[in-house]
Protein backbone atom coordinates (compact mmCIF):
# COMPACT_ATOMS: atom_id res chain seq x y z
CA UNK A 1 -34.48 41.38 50.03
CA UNK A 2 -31.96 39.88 47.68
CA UNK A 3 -27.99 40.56 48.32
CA UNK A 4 -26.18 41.94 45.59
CA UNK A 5 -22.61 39.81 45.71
CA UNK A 6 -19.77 42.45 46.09
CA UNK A 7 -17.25 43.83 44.02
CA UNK A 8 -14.48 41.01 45.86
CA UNK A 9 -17.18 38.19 45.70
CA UNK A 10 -17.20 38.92 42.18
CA UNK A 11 -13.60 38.71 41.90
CA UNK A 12 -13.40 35.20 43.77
CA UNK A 13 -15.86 33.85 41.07
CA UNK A 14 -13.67 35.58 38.06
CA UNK A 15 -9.99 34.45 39.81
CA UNK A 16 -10.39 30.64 39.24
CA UNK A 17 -12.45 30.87 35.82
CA UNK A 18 -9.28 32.95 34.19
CA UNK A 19 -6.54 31.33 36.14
CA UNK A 20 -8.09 27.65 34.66
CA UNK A 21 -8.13 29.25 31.20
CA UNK A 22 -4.52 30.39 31.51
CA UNK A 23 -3.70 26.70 33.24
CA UNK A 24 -5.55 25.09 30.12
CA UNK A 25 -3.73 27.42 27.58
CA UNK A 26 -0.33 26.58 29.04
CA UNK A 27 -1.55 22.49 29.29
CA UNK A 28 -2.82 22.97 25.09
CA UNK A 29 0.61 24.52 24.40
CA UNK A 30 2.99 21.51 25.80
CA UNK A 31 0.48 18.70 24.33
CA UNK A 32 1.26 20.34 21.18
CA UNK A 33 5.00 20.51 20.93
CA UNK A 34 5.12 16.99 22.08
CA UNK A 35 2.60 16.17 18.77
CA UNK A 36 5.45 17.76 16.49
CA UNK A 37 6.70 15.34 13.49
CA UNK A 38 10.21 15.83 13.50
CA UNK A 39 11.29 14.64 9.90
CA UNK A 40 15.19 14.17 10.68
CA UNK A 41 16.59 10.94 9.41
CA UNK A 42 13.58 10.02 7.65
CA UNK A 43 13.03 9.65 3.85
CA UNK A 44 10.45 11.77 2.21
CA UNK A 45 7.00 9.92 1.56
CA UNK A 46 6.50 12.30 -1.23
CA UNK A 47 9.57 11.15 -3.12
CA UNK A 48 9.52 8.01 -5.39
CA UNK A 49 11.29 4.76 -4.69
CA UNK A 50 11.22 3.79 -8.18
CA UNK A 51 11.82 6.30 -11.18
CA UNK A 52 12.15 5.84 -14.62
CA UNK A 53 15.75 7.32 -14.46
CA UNK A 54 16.02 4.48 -11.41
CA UNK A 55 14.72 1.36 -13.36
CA UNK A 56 18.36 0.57 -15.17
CA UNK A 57 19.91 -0.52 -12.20
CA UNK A 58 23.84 -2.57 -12.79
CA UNK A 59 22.50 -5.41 -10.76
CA UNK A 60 21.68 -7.47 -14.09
CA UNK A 61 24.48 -6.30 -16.22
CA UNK A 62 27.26 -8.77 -14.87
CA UNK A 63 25.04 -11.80 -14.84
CA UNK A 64 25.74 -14.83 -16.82
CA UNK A 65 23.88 -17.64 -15.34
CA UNK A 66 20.32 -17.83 -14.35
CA UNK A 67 21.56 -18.48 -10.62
CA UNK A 68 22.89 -15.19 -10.71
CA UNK A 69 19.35 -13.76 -10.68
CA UNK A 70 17.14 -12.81 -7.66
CA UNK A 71 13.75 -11.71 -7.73
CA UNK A 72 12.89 -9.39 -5.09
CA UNK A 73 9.12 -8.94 -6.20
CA UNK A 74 6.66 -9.05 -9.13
CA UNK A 75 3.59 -7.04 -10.08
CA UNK A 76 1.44 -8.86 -11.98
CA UNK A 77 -1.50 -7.46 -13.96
CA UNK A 78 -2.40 -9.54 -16.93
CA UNK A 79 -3.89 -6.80 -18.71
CA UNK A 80 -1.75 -3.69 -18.67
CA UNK A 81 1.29 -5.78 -18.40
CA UNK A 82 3.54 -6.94 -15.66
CA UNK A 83 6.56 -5.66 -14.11
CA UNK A 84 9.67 -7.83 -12.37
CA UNK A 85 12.42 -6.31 -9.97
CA UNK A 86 14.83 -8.78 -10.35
CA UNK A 87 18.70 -7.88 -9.13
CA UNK A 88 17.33 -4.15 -8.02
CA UNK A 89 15.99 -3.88 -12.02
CA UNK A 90 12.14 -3.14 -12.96
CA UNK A 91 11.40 -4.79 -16.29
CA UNK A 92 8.90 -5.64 -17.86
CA UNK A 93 8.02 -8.26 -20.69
CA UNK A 94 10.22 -8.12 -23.25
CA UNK A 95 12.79 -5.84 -22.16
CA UNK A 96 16.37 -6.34 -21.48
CA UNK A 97 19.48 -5.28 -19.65
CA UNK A 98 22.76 -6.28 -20.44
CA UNK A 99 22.70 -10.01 -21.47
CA UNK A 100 19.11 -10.78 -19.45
CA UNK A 101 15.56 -10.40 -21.26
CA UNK A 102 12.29 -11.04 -19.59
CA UNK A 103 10.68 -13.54 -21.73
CA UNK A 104 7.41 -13.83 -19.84
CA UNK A 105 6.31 -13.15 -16.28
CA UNK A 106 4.09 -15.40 -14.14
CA UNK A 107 2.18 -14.77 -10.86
CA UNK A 108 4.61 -16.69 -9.10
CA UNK A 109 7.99 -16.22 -11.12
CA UNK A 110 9.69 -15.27 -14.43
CA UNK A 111 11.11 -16.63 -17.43
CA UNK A 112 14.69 -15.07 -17.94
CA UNK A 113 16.73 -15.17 -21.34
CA UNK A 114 20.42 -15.34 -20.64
CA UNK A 115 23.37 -15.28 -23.19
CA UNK A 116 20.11 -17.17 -25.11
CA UNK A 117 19.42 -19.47 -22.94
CA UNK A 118 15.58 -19.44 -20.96
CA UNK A 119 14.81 -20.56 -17.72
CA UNK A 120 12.27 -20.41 -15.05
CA UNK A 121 13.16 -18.40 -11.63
CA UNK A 122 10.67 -18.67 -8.80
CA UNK A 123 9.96 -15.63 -7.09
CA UNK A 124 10.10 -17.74 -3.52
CA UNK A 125 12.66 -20.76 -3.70
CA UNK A 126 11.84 -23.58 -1.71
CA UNK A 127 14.93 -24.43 0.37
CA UNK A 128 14.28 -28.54 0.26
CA UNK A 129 14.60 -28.43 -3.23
CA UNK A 130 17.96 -26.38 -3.01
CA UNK A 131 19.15 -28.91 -0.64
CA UNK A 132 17.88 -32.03 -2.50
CA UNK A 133 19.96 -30.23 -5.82
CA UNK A 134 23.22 -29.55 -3.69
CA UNK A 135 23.15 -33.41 -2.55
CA UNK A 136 22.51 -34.63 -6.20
């Protein structure tokens, strides 16, 4: 003769199965808020860093010597054309701001026009050299 498990038996089996759900829910709930991104003091990824409102920049209008200018990076495509941030400016080939022009760009540097006079300006300067000048 099999035993039919009574109504409190029943319970017993029920109590931990809906207690550990609750427990789980509660566990789900805390691993979640501590997830949360929490945007404060940070810039927006989906905003720009460079615009084309952004790209005249006053860090090349005051220059008058090539020494004056420092590149902080170049982009260099050979086909569609290169860019140069130079001073916090993005210009390209040809164009020019205040008494610099971008003659040409090269993987490694640029040629710079100013007041009319060209010169090369490495994008990395290498510091024996400077030395070696400054003694000279």
């Amino acid at each position: 003769m099999t035993r039919r498990p009574g109504r409190f038996q029943l319970f017993l089996w029920i109590l931990p199965v809906a207690f550990g759900m609750i427990f789980l829910d509660i566990f789900n709930a805390a691993a979640s808020e501590q997830t949360l991104y929490s945007a404060k003091g940070k810039r927006d990824p989906f905003v720009q860093l460079i615009t084309m409102t952004s790209r005249v920049a006053a860090g090349l209008v005051g220059v008058e010597t090539l020494d004056e200018i420092s590149i902080e990076g170049i982009i260099y495509d050979s086909k569609k054309g290169s860019v140069v941030i130079a001073n916090g400016s993005v210009l390209r080939e040809g164009e020019e701001l205040g008494s610099v022009k971008v003659v040409k760009i090269k993987p490694d540097g640029a040629i710079f026009s100013v007041n009319g006079v060209e010169g090369y300006k490495a994008m990395y300067q290498d510091e024996n050299r400077d030395k070696n000048r400054a003694n000279s």
